[in-house]
PDB file of N, CA and C in Angstrom:
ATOM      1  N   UNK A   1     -39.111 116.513  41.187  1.00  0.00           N
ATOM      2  CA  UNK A   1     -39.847 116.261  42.405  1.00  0.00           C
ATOM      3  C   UNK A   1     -38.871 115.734  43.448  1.00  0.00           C
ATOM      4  N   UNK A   2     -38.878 116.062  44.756  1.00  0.00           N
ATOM      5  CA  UNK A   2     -38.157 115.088  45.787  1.00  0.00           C
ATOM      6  C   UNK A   2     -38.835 114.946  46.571  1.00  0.00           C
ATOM      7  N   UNK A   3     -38.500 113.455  46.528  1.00  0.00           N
ATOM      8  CA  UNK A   3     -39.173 112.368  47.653  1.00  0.00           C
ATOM      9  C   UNK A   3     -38.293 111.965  48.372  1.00  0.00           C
ATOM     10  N   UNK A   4     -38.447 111.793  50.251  1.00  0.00           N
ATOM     11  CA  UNK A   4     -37.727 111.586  51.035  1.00  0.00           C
ATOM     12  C   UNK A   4     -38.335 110.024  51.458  1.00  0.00           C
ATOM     13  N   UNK A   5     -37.544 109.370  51.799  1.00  0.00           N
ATOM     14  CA  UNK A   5     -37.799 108.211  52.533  1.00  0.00           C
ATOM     15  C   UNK A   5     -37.770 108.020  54.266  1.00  0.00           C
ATOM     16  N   UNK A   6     -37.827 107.387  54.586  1.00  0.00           N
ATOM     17  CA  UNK A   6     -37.968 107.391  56.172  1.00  0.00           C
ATOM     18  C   UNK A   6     -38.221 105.833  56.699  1.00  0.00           C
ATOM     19  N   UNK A   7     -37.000 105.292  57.705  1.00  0.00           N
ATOM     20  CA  UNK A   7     -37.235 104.303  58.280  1.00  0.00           C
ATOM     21  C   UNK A   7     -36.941 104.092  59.652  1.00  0.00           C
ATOM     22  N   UNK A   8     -37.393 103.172  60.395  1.00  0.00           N
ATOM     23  CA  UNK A   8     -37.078 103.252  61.934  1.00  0.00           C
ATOM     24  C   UNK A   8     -35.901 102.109  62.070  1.00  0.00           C
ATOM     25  N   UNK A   9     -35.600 101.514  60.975  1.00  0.00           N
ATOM     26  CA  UNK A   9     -34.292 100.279  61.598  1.00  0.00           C
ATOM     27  C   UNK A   9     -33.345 100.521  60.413  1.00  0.00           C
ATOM     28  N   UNK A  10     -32.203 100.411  61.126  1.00  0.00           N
ATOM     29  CA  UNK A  10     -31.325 100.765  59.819  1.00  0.00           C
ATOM     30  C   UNK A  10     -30.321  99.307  59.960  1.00  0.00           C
ATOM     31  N   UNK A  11     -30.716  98.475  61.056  1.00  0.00           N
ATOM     32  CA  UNK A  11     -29.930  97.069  60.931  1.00  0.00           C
ATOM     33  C   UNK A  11     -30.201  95.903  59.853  1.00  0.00           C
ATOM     34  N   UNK A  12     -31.460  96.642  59.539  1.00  0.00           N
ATOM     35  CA  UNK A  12     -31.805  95.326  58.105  1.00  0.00           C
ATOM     36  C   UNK A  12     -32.193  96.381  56.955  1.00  0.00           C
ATOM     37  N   UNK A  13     -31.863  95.268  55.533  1.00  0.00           N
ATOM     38  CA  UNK A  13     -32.328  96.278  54.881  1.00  0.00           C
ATOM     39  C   UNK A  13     -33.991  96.638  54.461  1.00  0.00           C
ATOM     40  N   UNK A  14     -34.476  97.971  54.178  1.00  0.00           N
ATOM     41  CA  UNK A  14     -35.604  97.933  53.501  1.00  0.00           C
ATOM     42  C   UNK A  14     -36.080  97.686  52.396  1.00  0.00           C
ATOM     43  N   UNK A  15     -36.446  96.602  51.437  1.00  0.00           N
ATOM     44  CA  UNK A  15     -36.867  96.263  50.124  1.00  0.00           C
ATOM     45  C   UNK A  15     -37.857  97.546  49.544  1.00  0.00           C
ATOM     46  N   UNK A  16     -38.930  97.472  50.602  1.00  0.00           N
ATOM     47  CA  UNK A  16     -39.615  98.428  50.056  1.00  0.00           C
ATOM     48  C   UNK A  16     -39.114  99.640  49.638  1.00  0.00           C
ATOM     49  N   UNK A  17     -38.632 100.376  50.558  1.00  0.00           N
ATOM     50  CA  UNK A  17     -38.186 101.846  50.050  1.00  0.00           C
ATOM     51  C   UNK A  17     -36.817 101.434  49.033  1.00  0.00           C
ATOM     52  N   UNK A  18     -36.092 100.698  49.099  1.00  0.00           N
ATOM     53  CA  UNK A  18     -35.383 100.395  47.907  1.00  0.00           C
ATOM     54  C   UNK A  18     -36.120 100.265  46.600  1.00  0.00           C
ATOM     55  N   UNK A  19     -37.574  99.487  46.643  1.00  0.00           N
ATOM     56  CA  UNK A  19     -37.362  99.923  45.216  1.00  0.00           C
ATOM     57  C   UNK A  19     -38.609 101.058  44.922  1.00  0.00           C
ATOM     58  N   UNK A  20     -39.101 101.627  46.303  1.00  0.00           N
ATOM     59  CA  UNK A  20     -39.717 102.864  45.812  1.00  0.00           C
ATOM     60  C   UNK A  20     -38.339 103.696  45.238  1.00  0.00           C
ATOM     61  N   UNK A  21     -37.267 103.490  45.928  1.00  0.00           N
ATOM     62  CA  UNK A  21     -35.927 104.856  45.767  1.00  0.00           C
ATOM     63  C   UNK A  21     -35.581 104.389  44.444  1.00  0.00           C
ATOM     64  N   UNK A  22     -35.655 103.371  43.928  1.00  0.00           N
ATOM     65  CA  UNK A  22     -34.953 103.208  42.679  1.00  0.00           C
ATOM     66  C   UNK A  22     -36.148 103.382  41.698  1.00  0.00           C
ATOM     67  N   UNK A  23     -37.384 103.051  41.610  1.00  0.00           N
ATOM     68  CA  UNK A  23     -38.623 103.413  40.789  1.00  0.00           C
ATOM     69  C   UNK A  23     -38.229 105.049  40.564  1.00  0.00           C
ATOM     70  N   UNK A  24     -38.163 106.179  41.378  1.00  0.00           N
ATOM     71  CA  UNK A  24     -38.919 107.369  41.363  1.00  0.00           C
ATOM     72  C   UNK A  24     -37.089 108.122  40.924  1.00  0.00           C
ATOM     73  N   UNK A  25     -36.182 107.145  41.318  1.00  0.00           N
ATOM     74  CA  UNK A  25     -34.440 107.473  40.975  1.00  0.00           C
ATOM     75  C   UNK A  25     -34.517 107.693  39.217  1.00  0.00           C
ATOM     76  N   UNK A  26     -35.396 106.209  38.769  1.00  0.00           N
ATOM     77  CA  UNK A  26     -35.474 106.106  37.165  1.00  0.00           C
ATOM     78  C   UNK A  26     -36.462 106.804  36.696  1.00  0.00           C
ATOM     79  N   UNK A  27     -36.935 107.446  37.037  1.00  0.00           N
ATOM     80  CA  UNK A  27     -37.801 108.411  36.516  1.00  0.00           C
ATOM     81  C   UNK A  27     -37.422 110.020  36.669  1.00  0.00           C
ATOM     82  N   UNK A  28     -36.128 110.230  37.352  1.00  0.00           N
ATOM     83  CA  UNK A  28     -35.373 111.368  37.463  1.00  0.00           C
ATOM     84  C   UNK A  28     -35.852 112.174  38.363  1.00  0.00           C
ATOM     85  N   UNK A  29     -36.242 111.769  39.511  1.00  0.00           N
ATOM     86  CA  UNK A  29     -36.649 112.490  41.024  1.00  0.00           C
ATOM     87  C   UNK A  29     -35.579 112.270  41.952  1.00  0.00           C
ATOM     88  N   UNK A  30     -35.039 113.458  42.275  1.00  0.00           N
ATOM     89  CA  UNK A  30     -34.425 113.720  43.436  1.00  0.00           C
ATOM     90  C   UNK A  30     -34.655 112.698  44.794  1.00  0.00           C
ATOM     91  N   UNK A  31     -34.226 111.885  44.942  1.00  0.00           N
ATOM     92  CA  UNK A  31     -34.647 111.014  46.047  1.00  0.00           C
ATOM     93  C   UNK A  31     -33.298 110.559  47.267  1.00  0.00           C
ATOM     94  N   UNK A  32     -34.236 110.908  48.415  1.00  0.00           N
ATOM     95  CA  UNK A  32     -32.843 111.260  49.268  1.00  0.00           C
ATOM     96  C   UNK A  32     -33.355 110.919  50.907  1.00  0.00           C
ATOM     97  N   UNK A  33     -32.764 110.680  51.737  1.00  0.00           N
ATOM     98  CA  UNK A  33     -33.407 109.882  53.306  1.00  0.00           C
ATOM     99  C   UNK A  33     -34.087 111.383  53.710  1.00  0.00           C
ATOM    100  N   UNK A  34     -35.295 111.032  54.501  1.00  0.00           N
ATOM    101  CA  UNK A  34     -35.942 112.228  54.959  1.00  0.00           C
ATOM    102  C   UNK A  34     -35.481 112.341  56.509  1.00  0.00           C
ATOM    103  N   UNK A  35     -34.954 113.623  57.115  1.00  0.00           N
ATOM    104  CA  UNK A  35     -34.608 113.747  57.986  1.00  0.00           C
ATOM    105  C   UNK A  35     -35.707 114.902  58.786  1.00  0.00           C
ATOM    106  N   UNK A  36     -36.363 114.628  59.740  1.00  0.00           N
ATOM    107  CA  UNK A  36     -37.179 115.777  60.342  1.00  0.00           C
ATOM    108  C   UNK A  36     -36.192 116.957  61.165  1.00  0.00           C
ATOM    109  N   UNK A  37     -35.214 116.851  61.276  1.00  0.00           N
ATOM    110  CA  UNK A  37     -34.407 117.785  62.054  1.00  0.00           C
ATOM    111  C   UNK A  37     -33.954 118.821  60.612  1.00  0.00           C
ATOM    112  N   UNK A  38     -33.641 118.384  59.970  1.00  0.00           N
ATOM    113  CA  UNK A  38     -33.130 119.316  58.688  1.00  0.00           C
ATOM    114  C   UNK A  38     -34.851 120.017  58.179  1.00  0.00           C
ATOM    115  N   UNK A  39     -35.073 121.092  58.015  1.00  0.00           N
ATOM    116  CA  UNK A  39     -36.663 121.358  57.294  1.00  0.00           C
ATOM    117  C   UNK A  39     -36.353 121.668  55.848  1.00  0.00           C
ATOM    118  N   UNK A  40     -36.144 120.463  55.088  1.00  0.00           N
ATOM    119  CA  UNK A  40     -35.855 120.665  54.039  1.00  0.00           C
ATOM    120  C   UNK A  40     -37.510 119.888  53.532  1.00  0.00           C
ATOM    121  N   UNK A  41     -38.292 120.682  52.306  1.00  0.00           N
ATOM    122  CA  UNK A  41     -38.882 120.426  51.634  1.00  0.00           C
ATOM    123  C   UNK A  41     -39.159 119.258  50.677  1.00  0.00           C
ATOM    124  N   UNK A  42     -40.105 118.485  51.027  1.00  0.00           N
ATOM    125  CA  UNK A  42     -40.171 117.360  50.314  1.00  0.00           C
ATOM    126  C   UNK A  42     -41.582 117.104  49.313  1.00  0.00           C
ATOM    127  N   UNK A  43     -42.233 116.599  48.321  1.00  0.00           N
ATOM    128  CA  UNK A  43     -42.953 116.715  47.942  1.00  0.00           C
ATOM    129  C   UNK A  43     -44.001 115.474  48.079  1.00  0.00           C
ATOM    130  N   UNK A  44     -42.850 114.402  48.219  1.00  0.00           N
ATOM    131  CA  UNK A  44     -43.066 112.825  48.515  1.00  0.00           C
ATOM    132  C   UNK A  44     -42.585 112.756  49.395  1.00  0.00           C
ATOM    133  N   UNK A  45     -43.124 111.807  51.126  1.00  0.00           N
ATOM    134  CA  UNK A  45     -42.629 111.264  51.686  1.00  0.00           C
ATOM    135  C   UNK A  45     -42.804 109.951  51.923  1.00  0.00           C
ATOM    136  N   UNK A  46     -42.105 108.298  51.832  1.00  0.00           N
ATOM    137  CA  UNK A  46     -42.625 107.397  52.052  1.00  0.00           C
ATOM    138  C   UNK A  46     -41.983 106.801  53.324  1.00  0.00           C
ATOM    139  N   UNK A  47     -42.737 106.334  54.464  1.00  0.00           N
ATOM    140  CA  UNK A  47     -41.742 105.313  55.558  1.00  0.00           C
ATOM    141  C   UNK A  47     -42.379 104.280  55.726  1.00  0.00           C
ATOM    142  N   UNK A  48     -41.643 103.206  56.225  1.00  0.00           N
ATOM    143  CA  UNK A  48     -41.811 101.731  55.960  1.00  0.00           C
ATOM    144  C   UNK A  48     -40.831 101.305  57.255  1.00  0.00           C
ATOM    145  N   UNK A  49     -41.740 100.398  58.051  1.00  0.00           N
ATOM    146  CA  UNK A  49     -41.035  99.495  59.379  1.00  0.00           C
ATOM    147  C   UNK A  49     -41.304  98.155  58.644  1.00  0.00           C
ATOM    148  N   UNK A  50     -39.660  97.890  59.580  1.00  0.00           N
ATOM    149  CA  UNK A  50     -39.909  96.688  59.601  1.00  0.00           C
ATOM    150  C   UNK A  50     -40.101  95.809  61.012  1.00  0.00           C
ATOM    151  N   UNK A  51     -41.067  95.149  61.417  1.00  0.00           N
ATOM    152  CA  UNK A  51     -41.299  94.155  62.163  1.00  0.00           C
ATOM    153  C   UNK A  51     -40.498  92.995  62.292  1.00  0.00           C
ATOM    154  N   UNK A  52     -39.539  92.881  63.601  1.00  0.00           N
ATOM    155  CA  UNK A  52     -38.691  91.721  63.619  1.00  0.00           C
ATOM    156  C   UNK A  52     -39.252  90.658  64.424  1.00  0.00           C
ATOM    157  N   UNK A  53     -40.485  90.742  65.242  1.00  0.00           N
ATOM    158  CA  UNK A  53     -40.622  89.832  66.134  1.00  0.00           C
ATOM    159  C   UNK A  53     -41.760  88.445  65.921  1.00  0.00           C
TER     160      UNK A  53
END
């Protein structure tokens, strides 16, 4: 299966999609940053903001 991730800040890190990426990594899924400019096929997509204010 591949699941793409997706975030809007790349100055902090994301916990969440870290350990969705490492959950679905140990279970042997293709897991890789989701880019909308590339139309590459995904089956999973998860995104997650983070709120700094």
């Amino acid at each position: 299966m591949n699941i793409g991730i997706l975030t809007d800040s790349y100055k902090f890190p994301n916990l969440a999609l870290m350990k969705i990426s490492a959950y679905y990594k140990q279970a042997g899924h293709n897991v890789d940053w989701f880019v909308p400019a590339l139309n590459t096929m995904y089956d999973k997509v998860f995104y997650s903001k983070i709120f700094s204010f």
